[in-house]
Structures are given as structure tokens and as C-alpha cells.
C-alpha atoms as a PDB file:
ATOM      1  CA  UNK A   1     140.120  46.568 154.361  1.00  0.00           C
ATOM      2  CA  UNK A   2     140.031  44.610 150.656  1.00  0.00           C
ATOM      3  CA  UNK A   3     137.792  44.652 148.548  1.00  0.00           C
ATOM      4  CA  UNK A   4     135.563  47.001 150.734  1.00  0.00           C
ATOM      5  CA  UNK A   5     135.303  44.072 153.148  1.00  0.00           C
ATOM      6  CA  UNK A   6     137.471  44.095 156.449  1.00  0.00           C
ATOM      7  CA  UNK A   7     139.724  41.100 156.698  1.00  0.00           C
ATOM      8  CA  UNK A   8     140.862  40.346 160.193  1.00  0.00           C
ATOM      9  CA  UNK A   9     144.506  39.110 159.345  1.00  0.00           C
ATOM     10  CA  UNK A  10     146.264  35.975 161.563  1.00  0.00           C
ATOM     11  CA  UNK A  11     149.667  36.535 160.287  1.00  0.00           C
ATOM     12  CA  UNK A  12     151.524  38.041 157.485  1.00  0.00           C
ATOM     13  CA  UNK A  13     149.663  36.347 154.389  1.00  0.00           C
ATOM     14  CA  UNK A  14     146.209  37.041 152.910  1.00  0.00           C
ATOM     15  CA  UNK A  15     144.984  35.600 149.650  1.00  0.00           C
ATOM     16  CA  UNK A  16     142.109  36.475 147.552  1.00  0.00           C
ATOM     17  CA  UNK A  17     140.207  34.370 145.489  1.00  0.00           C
ATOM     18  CA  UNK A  18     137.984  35.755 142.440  1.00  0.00           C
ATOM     19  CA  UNK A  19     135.825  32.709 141.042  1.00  0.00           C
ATOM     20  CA  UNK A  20     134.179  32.729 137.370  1.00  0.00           C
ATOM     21  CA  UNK A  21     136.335  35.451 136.534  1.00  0.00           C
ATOM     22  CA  UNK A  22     134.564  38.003 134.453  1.00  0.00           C
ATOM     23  CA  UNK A  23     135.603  41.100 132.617  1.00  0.00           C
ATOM     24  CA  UNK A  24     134.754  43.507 134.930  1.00  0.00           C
ATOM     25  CA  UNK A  25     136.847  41.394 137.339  1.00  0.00           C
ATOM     26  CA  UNK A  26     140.172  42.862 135.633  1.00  0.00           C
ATOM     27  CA  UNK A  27     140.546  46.216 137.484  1.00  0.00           C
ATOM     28  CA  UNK A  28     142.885  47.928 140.213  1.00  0.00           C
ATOM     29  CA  UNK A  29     142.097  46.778 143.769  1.00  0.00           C
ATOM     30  CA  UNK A  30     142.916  49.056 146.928  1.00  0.00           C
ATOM     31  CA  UNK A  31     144.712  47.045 149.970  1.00  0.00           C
ATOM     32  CA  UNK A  32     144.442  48.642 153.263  1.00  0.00           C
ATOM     33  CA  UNK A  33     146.210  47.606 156.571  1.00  0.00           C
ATOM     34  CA  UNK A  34     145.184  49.067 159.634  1.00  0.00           C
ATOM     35  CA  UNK A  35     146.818  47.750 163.056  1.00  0.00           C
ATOM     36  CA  UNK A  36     144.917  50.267 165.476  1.00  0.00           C
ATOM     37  CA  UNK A  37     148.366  51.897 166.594  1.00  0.00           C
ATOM     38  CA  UNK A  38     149.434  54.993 164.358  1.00  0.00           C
ATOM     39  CA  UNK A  39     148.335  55.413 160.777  1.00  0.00           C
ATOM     40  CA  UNK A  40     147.043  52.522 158.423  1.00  0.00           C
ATOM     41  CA  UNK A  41     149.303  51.515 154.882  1.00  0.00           C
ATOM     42  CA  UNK A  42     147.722  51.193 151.539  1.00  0.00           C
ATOM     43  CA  UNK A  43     148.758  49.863 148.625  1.00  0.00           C
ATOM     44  CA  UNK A  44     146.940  49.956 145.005  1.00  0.00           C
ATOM     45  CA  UNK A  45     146.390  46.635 143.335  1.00  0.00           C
ATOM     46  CA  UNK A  46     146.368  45.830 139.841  1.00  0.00           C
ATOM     47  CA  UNK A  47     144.394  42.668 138.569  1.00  0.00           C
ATOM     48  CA  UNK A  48     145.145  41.501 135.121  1.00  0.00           C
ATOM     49  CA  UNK A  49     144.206  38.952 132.676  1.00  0.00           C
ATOM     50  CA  UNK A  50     147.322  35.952 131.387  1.00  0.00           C
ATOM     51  CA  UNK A  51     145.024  34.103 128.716  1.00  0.00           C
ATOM     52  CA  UNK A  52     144.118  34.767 125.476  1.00  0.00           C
ATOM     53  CA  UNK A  53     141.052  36.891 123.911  1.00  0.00           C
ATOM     54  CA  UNK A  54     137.557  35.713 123.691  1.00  0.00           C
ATOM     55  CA  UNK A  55     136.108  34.084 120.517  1.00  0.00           C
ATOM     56  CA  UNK A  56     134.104  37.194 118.641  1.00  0.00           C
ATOM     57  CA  UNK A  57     130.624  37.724 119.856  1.00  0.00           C
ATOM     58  CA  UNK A  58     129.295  38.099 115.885  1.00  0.00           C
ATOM     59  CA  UNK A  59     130.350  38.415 112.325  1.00  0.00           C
ATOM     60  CA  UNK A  60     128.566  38.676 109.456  1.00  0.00           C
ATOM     61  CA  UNK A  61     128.606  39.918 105.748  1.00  0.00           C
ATOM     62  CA  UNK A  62     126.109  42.803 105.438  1.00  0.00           C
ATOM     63  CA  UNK A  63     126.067  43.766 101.840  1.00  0.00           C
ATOM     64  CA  UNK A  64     127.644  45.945  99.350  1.00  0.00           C
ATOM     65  CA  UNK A  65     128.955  48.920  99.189  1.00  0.00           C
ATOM     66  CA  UNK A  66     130.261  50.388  95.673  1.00  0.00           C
ATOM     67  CA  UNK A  67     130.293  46.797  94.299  1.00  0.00           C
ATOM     68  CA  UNK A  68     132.433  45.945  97.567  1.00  0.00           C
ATOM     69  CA  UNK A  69     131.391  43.278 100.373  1.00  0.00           C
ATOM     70  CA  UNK A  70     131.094  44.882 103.704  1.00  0.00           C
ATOM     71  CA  UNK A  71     131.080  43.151 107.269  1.00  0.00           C
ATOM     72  CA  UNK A  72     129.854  43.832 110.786  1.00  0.00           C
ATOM     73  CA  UNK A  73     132.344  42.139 113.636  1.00  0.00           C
ATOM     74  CA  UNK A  74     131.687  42.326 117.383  1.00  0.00           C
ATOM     75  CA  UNK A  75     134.556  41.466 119.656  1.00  0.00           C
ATOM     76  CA  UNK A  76     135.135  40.383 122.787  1.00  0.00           C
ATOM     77  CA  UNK A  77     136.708  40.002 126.029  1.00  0.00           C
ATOM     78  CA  UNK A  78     140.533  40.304 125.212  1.00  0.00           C
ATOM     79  CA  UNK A  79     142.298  38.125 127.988  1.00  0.00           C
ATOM     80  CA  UNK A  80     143.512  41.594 129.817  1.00  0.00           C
ATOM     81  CA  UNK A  81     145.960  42.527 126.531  1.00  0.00           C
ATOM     82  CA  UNK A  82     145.372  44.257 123.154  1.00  0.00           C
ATOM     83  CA  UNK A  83     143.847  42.061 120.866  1.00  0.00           C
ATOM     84  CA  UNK A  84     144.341  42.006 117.293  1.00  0.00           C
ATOM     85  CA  UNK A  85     141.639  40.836 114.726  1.00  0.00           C
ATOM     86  CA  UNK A  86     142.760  38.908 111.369  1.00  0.00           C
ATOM     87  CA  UNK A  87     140.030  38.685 108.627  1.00  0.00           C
ATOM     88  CA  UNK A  88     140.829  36.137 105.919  1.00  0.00           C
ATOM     89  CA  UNK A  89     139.034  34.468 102.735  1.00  0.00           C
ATOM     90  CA  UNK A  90     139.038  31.399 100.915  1.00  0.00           C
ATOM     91  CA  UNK A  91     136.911  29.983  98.205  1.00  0.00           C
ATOM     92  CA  UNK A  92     133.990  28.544  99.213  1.00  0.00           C
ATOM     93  CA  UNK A  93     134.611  24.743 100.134  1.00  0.00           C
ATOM     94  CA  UNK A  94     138.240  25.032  99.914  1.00  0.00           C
ATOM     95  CA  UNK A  95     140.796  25.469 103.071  1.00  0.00           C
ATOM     96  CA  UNK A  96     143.480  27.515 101.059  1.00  0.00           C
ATOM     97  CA  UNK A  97     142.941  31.017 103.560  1.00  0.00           C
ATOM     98  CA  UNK A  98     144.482  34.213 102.113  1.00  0.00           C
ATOM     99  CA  UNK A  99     144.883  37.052 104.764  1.00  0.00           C
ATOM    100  CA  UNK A 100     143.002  40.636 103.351  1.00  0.00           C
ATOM    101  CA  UNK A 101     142.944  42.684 106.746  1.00  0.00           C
ATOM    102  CA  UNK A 102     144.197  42.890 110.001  1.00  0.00           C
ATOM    103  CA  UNK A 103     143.988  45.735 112.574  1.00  0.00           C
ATOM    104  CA  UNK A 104     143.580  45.884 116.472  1.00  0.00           C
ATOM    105  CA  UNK A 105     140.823  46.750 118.635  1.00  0.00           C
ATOM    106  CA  UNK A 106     141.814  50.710 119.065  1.00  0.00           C
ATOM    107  CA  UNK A 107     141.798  50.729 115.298  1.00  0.00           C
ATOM    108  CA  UNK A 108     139.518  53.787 114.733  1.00  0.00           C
ATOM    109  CA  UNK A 109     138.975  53.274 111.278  1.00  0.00           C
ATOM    110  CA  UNK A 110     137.335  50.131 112.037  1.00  0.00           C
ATOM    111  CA  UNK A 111     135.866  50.980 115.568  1.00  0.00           C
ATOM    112  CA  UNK A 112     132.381  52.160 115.805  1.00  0.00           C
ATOM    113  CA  UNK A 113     130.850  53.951 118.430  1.00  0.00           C
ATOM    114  CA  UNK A 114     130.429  51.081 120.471  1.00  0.00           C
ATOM    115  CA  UNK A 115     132.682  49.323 122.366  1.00  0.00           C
ATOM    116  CA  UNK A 116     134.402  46.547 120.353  1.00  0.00           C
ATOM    117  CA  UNK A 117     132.230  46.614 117.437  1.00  0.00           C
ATOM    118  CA  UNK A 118     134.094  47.106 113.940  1.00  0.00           C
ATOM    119  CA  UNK A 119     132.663  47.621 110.373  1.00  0.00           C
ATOM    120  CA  UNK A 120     134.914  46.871 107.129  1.00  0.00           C
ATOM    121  CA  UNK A 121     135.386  46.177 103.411  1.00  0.00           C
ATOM    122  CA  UNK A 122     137.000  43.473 101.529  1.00  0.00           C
ATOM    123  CA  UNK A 123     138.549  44.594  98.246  1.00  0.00           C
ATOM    124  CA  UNK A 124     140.498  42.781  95.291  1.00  0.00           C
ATOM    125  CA  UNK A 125     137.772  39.945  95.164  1.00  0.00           C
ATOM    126  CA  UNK A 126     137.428  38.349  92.068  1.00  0.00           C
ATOM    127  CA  UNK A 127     133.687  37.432  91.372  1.00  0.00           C
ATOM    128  CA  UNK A 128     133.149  34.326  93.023  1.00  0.00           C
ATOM    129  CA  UNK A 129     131.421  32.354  96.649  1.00  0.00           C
ATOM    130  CA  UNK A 130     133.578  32.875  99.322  1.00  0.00           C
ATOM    131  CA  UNK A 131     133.986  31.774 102.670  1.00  0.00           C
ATOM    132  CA  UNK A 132     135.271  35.127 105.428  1.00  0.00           C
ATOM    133  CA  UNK A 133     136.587  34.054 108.277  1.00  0.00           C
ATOM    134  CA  UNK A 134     137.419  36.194 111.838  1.00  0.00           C
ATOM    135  CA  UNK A 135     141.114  35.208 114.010  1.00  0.00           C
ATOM    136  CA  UNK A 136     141.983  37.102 116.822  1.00  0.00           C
ATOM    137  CA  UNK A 137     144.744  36.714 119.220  1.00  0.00           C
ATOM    138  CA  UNK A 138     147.111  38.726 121.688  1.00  0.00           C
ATOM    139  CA  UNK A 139     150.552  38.352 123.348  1.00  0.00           C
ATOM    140  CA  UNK A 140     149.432  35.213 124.798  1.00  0.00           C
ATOM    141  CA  UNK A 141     148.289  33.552 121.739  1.00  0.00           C
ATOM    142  CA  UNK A 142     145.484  33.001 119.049  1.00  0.00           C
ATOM    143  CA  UNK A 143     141.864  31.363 119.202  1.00  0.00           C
ATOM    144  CA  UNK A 144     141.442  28.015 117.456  1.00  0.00           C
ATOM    145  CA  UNK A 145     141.075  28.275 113.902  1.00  0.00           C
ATOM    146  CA  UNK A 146     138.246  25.952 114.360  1.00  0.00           C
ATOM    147  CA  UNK A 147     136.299  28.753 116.956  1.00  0.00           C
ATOM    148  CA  UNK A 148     136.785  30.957 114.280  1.00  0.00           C
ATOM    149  CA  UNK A 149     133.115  33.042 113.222  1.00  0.00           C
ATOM    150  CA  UNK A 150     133.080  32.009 109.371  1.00  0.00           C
ATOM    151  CA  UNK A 151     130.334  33.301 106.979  1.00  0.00           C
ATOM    152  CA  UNK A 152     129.784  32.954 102.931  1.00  0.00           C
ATOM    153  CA  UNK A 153     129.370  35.330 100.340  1.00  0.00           C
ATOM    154  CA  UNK A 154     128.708  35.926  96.473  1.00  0.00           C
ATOM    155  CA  UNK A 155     130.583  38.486  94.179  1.00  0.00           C
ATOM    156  CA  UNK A 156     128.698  38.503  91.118  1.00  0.00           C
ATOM    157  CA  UNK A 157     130.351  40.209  88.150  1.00  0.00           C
ATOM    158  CA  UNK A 158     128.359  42.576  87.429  1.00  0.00           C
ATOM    159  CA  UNK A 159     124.869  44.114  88.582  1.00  0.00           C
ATOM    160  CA  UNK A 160     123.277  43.184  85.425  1.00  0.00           C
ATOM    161  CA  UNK A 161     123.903  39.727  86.228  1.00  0.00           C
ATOM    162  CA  UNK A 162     122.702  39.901  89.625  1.00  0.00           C
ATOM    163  CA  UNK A 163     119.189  41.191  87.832  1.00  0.00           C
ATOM    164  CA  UNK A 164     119.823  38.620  85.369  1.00  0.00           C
ATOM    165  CA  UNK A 165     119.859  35.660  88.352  1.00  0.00           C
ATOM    166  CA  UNK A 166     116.657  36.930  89.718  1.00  0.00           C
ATOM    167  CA  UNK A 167     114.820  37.262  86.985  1.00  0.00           C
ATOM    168  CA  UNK A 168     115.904  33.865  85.348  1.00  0.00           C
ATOM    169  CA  UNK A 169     114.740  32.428  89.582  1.00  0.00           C
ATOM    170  CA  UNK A 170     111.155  34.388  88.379  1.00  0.00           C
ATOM    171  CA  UNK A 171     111.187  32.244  84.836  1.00  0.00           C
ATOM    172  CA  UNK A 172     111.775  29.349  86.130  1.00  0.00           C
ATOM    173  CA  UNK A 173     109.243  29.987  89.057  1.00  0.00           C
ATOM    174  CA  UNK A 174     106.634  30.745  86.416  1.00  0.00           C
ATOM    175  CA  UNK A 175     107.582  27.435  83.820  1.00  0.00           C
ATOM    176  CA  UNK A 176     107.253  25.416  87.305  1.00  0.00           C
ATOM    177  CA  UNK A 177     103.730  26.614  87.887  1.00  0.00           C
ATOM    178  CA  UNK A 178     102.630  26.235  84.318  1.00  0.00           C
ATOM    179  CA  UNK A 179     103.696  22.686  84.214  1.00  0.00           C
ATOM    180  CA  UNK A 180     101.767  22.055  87.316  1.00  0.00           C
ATOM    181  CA  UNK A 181      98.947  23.738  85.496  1.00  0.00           C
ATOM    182  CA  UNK A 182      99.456  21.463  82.537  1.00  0.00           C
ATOM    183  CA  UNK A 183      99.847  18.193  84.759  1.00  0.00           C
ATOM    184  CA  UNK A 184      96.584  19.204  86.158  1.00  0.00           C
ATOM    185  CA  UNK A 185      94.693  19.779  83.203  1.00  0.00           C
ATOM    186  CA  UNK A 186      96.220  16.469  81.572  1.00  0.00           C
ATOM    187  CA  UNK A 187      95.220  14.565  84.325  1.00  0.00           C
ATOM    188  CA  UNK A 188      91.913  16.102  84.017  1.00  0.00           C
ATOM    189  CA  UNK A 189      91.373  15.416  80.552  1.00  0.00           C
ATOM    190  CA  UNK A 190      92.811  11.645  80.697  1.00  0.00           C
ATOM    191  CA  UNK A 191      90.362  10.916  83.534  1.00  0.00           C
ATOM    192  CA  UNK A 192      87.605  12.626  81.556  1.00  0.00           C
ATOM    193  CA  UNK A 193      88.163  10.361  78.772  1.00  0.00           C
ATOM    194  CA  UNK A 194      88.542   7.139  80.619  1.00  0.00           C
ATOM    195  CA  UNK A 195      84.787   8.248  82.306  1.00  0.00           C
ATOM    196  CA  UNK A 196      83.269   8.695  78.767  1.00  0.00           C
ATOM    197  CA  UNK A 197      84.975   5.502  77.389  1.00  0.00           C
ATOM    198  CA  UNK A 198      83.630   3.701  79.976  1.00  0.00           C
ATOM    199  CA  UNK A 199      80.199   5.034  80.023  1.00  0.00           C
ATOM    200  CA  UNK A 200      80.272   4.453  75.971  1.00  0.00           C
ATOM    201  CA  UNK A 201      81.289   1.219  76.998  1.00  0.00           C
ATOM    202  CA  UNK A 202      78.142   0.618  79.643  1.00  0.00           C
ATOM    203  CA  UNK A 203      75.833   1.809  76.711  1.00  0.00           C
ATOM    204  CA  UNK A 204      76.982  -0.412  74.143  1.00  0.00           C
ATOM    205  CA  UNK A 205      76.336  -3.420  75.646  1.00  0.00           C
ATOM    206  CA  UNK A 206      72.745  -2.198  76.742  1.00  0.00           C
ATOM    207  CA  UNK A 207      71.934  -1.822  73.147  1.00  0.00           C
ATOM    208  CA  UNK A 208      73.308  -4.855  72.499  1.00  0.00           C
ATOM    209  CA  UNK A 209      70.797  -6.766  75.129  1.00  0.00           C
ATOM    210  CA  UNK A 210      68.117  -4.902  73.167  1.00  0.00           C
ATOM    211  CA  UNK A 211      69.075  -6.167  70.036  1.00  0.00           C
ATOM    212  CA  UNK A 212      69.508  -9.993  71.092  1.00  0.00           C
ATOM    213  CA  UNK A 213      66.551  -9.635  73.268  1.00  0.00           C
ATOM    214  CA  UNK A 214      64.383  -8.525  69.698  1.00  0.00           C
ATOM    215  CA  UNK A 215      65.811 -11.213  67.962  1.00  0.00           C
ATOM    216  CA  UNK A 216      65.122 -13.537  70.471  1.00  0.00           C
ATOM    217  CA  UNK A 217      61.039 -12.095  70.067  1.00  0.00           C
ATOM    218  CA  UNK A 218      61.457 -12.466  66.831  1.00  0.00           C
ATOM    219  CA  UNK A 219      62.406 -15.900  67.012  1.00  0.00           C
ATOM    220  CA  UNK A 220      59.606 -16.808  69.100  1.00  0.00           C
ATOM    221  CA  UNK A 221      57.314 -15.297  66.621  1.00  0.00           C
ATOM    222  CA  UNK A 222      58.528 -17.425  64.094  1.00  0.00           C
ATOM    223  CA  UNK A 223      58.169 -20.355  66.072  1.00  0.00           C
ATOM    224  CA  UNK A 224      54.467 -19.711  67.124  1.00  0.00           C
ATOM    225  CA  UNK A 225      53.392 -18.344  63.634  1.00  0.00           C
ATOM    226  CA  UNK A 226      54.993 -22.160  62.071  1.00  0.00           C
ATOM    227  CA  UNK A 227      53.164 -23.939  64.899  1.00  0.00           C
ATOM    228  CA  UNK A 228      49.663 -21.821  63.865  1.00  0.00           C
ATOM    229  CA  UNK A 229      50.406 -22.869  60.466  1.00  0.00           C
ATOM    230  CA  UNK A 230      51.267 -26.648  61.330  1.00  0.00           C
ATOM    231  CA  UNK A 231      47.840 -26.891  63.424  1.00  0.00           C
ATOM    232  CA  UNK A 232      45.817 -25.152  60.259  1.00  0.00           C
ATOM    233  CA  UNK A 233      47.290 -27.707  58.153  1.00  0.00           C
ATOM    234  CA  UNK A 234      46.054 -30.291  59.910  1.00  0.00           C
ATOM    235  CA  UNK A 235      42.340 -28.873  60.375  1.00  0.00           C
ATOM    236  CA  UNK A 236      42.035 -28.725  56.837  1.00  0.00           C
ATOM    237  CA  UNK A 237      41.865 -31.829  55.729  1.00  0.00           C
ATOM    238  CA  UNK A 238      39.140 -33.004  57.892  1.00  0.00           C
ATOM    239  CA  UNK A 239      36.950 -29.762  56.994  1.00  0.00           C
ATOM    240  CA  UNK A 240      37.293 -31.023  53.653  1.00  0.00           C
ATOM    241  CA  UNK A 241      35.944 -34.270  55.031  1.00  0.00           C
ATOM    242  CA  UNK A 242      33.302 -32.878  56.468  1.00  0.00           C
ATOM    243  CA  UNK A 243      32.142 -30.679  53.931  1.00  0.00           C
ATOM    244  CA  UNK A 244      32.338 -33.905  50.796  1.00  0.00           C
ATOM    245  CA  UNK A 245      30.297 -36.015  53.335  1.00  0.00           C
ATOM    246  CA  UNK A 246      27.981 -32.963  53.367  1.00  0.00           C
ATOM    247  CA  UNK A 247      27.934 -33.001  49.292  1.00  0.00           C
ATOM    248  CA  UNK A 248      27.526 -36.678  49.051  1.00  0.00           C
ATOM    249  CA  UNK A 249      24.266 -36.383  51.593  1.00  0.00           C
ATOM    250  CA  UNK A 250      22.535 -33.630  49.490  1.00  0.00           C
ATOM    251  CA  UNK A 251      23.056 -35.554  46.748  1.00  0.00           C
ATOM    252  CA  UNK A 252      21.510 -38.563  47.819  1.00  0.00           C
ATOM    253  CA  UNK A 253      18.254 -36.808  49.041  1.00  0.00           C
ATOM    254  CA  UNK A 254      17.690 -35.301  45.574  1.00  0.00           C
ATOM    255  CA  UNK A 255      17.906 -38.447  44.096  1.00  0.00           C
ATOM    256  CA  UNK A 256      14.890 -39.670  46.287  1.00  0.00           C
END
């Protein structure tokens, strides 16, 4: 029996194949050989891991604690041999990594009560942004640098500064919204402006139609009051005609 399966053996080797290994895989195994005549043998297996650990599950910066940054880590699988954990920093942007902790993953003033999961400082930090990186390794040897969980922190210098950061972000958040109160209202006013220029405009020349359409009476006023008088000057000289004929008529009779 292996495995809690019975395996009829042809022979004098068996082999055992575990595919997509798994954690839980790494464990003692119980062989049992059983012929039918007399008693059976056993023999106690032990299946361990050759590779190295598992890139951490999670790592993150999770605050201060007495003006110190503090992290979370969760491991992970360890390749079937103590793993050890390496936490270094660099400036942020820069690739020149200075080692500031390393313990191993029995290290119970790191370990929390669950399994593989590790809280810690960082101390000595100069105020700065920082980028805090996670390496792990074991006998067998160390995870890329490159699969190393990286995150990025601040260290201000002081708390008053910190308050003095967020309160300059509020400032600036108010002078942005009054300028785009400002903009408004100048845009406002400008097109305001433009509408009464125009309109002042539109008005302007309707008073000016007025005025050349007066003149333009008045001219025609002129004109028919010098054509009255034209045709009154002519009348009168045959009225005057008229009337001496009338004189000269009167005159005669009386004379008879």
C-alpha cells in the first residue's frame, strides 16, 4: 500500500510521480509491502523540496509608528528549507540598495500569529522617498532581484511639515478654484460687453436712418415749397393782366 492506494508490484521497482507539486505535497509518506506469506514491511518516507523559496505573497509600507516606517510582509512557500527574508532600501529612482534587516521565517520577533506573515520597522532613515524592497532565499539560492515585492515611501522631517504639505495641497486647491471663478466671471463680463457694444452698435445706425431719412423729407419739402413758389410766380403776371385790362374797360365806359 502507498499513498493509501494498493500498488500491485511486477518486480522490485516502483516509482511515484507527484505532478504540480504543491506545498502540502512536501510531507512523510508511509510504504507498505505485503507479499501474502508472513508479515508485511514498512518503511516511512520523507518527501522534500530541492528549489528555492517562493516570491513573497505581499509587502507593503503601512505607516508610522513613533516617527518610524512600519511594513506588513507575507511569505511564502520556502522550497522545503528555512528561508531567510532580506529587507533593503534605496532612494527613490536610484539602484544603490543598502541592506537594514534580515531575519528568517521562525524569527518571532517578526512572526505574527499567522503563518508566515511578519510585521517590522525601518530605523536610521534620513527624511527622504524611498524605495523598500523584499529578497528571500535558502540553501538553494535567492529569488531574482527583479521578482523582488518593492514599494515607496516618504520620511518627512518633521510632523509639522507633514501638516504644513497638506495644508499648502488645501491653498493651492482653493487659489485653483478661485481662478476658475475669476475665468468665469471674466468671460462673463467680456461677453456681456461685446453684447452691449453690439446692440449700441445696432441702435446707432437706426438713428442714423432716422436722421438721413428727415433730411431727405426735408429736402423734398424744399423742393415742392420752390416749385409752389416758381408756379405762383408765373400766375402773377397774367392776374396783373387781367386785372389792367379790367381797369382800362371801366375806364372806357365812364368816358361814354
Amino acid at each position: 500500500m502507498f499513498y493509501g492506494k494498493e500498488v500491485e508490484l511486477d518486480g522490485y521497482f516502483a516509482q511515484l510521480q507527484i505532478k504540480d507539486e504543491e506545498e502540502s505535497d512536501f510531507d512523510n509518506y508511509t510504504l507498505v509491502i505485503d507479499n501474502g506469506i508472513g508479515s508485511y514491511k514498512s518503511w516511512i518516507l520523507k518527501h522534500v523540496s530541492q528549489s528555492k523559496p517562493s516570491v513573497p505573497r505581499y509587502f507593503n509600507f503601512t505607516g508610522f509608528k513613533d516617527g518610524i516606517p512600519t511594513f506588513l510582509l507575507v511569505g511564502n512557500f520556502n522550497g522545503g528549507l528555512l528561508q531567510t527574508f532580506v529587507v533593503e532600501t534605496t532612494e527613490a529612482g536610484k539602484d544603490n540598495w543598502m541592506e537594514r534587516l534580515k531575519f528568517n521565517e521562525t524569527d518571532t520577533a517578526f512572526l505574527q500569529a499567522e503563518k508566515l506573515t511578519f510585521t517590522f520597522n525601518i530605523s536610521g532613515l534620513q527624511p527622504n522617498v524611498y524605495d523598500a524592497r523584499v529578497r528571500t532565499g535558502n540553501d538553494i539560492g535567492w529569488i531574482n532581484e527583479a521578482e523582488s515585492p518593492t514599494v515607496k515611501f516618504t520620511i518627512y522631517s518633521s510632523r509639522l511639515e507633514r501638516e504644513a504639505k497638506n495644508q499648502i495641497a488645501v491653498v493651492i486647491g482653493g487659489v485653483v478654484s478661485v481662478a476658475v471663478v475669476i475665468a468665469f466671471v471674466a468671460l462673463f463680463l467680456i461677453l456681456r460687453r461685446r453684447f452691449y457694444k453690439r446692440k449700441e452698435c445696432n441702435d446707432n445706425g437706426t438713428s442714423e436712418s432716422r436722421t438721413y431719412e428727415t433730411l431727405d423729407n426735408k429736402r423734398d419739402e424744399a423742393n415742392t415749397y420752390s416749385s409752389v413758389a416758381s408756379f405762383t410766380e408765373q400766375k402773377v403776371p397774367d392776374e396783373e393782366v387781367a386785372y389792367e385790362n379790367l381797369r382800362l374797360k371801366q375806364m372806357t365806359v365812364t368816358t361814354n
